[in-house]
Structures are given as C-alpha cells and as structure tokens.
Protein backbone atom coordinates (compact mmCIF):
# COMPACT_ATOMS: atom_id res chain seq x y z
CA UNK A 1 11.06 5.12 -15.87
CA UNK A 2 14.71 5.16 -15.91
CA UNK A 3 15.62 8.72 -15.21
CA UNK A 4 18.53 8.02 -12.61
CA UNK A 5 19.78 5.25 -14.59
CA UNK A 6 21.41 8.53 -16.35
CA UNK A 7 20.24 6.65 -20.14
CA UNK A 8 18.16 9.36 -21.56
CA UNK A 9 18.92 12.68 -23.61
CA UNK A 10 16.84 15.83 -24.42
CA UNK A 11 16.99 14.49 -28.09
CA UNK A 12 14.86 10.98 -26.63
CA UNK A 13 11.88 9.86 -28.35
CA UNK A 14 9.05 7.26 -26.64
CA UNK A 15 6.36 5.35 -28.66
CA UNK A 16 2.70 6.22 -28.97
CA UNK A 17 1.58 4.28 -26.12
CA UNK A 18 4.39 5.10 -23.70
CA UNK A 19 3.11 8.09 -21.17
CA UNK A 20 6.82 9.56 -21.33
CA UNK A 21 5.74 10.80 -24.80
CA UNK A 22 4.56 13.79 -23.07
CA UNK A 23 8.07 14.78 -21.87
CA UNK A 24 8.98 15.40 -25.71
CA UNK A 25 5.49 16.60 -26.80
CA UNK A 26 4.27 18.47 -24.08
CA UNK A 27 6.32 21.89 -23.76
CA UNK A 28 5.60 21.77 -20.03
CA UNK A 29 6.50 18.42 -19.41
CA UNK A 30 9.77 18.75 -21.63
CA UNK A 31 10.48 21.59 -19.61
CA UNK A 32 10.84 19.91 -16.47
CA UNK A 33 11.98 16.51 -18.40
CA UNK A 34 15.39 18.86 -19.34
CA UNK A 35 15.65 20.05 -15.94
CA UNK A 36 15.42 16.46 -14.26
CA UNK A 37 17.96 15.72 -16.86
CA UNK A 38 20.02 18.93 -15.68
CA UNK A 39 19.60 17.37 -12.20
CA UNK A 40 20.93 13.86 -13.04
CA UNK A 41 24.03 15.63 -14.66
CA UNK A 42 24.92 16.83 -11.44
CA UNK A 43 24.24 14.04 -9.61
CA UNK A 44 26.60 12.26 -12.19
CA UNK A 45 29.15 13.95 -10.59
CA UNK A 46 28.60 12.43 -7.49
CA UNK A 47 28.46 8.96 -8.55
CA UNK A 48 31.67 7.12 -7.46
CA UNK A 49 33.51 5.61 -10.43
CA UNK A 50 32.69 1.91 -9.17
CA UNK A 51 29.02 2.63 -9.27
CA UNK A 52 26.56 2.94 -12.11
CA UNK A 53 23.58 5.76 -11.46
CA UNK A 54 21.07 2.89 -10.51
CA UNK A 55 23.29 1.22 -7.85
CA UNK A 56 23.84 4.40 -6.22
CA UNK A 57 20.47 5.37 -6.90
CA UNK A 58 19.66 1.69 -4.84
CA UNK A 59 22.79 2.74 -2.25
CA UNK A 60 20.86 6.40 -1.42
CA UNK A 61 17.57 5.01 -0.55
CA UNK A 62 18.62 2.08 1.65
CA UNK A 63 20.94 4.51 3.04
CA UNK A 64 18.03 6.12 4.62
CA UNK A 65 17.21 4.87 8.43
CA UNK A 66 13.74 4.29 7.68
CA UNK A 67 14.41 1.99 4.10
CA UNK A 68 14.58 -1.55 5.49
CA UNK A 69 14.47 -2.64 1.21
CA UNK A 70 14.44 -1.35 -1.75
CA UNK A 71 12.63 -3.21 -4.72
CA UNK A 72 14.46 -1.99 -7.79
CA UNK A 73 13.47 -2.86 -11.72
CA UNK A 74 15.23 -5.31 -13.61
CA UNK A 75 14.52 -6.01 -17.91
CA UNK A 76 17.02 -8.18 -17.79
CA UNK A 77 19.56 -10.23 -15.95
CA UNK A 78 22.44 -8.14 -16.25
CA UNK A 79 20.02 -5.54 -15.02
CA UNK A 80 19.88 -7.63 -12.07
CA UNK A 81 22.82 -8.72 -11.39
CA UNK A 82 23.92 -5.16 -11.35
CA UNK A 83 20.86 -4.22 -8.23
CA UNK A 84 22.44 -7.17 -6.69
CA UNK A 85 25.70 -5.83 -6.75
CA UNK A 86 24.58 -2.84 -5.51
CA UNK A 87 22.51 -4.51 -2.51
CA UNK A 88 26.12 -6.05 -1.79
CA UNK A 89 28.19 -2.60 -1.31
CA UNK A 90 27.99 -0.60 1.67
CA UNK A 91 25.50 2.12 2.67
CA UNK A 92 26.21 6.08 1.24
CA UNK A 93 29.12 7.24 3.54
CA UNK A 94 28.43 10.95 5.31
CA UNK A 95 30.14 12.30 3.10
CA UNK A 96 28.52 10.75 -0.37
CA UNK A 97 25.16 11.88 1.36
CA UNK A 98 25.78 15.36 1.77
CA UNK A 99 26.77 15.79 -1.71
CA UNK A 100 23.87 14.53 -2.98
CA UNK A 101 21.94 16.81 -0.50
CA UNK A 102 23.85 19.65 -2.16
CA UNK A 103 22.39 18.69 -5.47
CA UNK A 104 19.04 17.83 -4.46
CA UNK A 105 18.63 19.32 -0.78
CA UNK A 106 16.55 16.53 1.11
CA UNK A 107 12.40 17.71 0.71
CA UNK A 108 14.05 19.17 -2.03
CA UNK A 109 13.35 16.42 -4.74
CA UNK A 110 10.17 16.02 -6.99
CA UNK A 111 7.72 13.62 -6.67
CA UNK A 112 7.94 12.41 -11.44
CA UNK A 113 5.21 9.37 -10.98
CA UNK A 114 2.99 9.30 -13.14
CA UNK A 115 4.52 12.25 -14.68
C-alpha cells in the first residue's frame, strides 16, 4: 500500500484494477486519503535524517514489546536491502516514541486495509 513509505501525493493516480483508485475517485475515500497524507507529513517530521519512512515505519512496530518480527514488503532488492538495514538499527528510543504518539496518540491510528 505504501502510505508510510511517504511516496504518494494528493495529485496520485492508480490503474483500473488497483483498489486505491477509490482514494482519487471516491470523495469519501479521498477525503481520508488527504488526511492520512496530512498524517504522514507530520510524521515526516519525526523521521530521523538516517532513516527513510519505511525503516522507521519497520523501527516503530518492532519497537513494540509484543512485536517479536515484522514482515515488511519488498518490489525489489534495494527495497530490501533497505528493511534489512532497518532490522539492523536499534529499537525507537523513548523519546522517538513519544513523538510519534504526539502525532498519532497510540489507539489513536486507523485501521486503512482494505481501504
């Protein structure tokens, strides 16, 4: 889906067969696409410079005392690479995690699959 990966814009476009379609076409859906982008934004400014989106995306969730793994999606190998990197760097700090709690307080978040 992609949306922490921080790639996609209000101006996006899907193909026919993809169900994101609906986040353009539907004004309901786009409505909450645009917020979830809004959300991102601010997360953005969370995001330490070493870190892309996804690998602190990866770094939040096995931050969590109950994650034990995290399967992320790879297209390709520098995809890959990159979640490997991120399996290799240390857990969110107390810090890191509170300011992502600010953003999205924790309950807080939205459950987007399907969308």
């Amino acid at each position: 889906m992609g949306l922490l990966t921080d790639k996609f814009s209000p101006e996006d476009s899907f193909p026919e067969d993809d169900f994101r379609r609906a986040w353009i076409e539907d004004p309901d859906e786009h409505a909450q696409f645009v917020a979830d982008l809004d959300t991102v934004a601010r997360l953005r400014a969370v995001v330490p410079p070493d870190d892309t989106m996804a690998q602190f995306a990866l770094r939040f969730a096995i931050t969590h005392p109950a994650v034990t793994t995290v399967i992320p999606g790879a297209r390709n190998r520098k995809q890959a690479g990159s979640n490997t990197a991120a399996g290799r760097r240390p857990p969110l700090s107390a810090t890191e995690v509170a300011a992502v709690d600010a953003v999205v307080p924790p309950g807080g978040g939205r459950k987007i699959w399907p969308a």
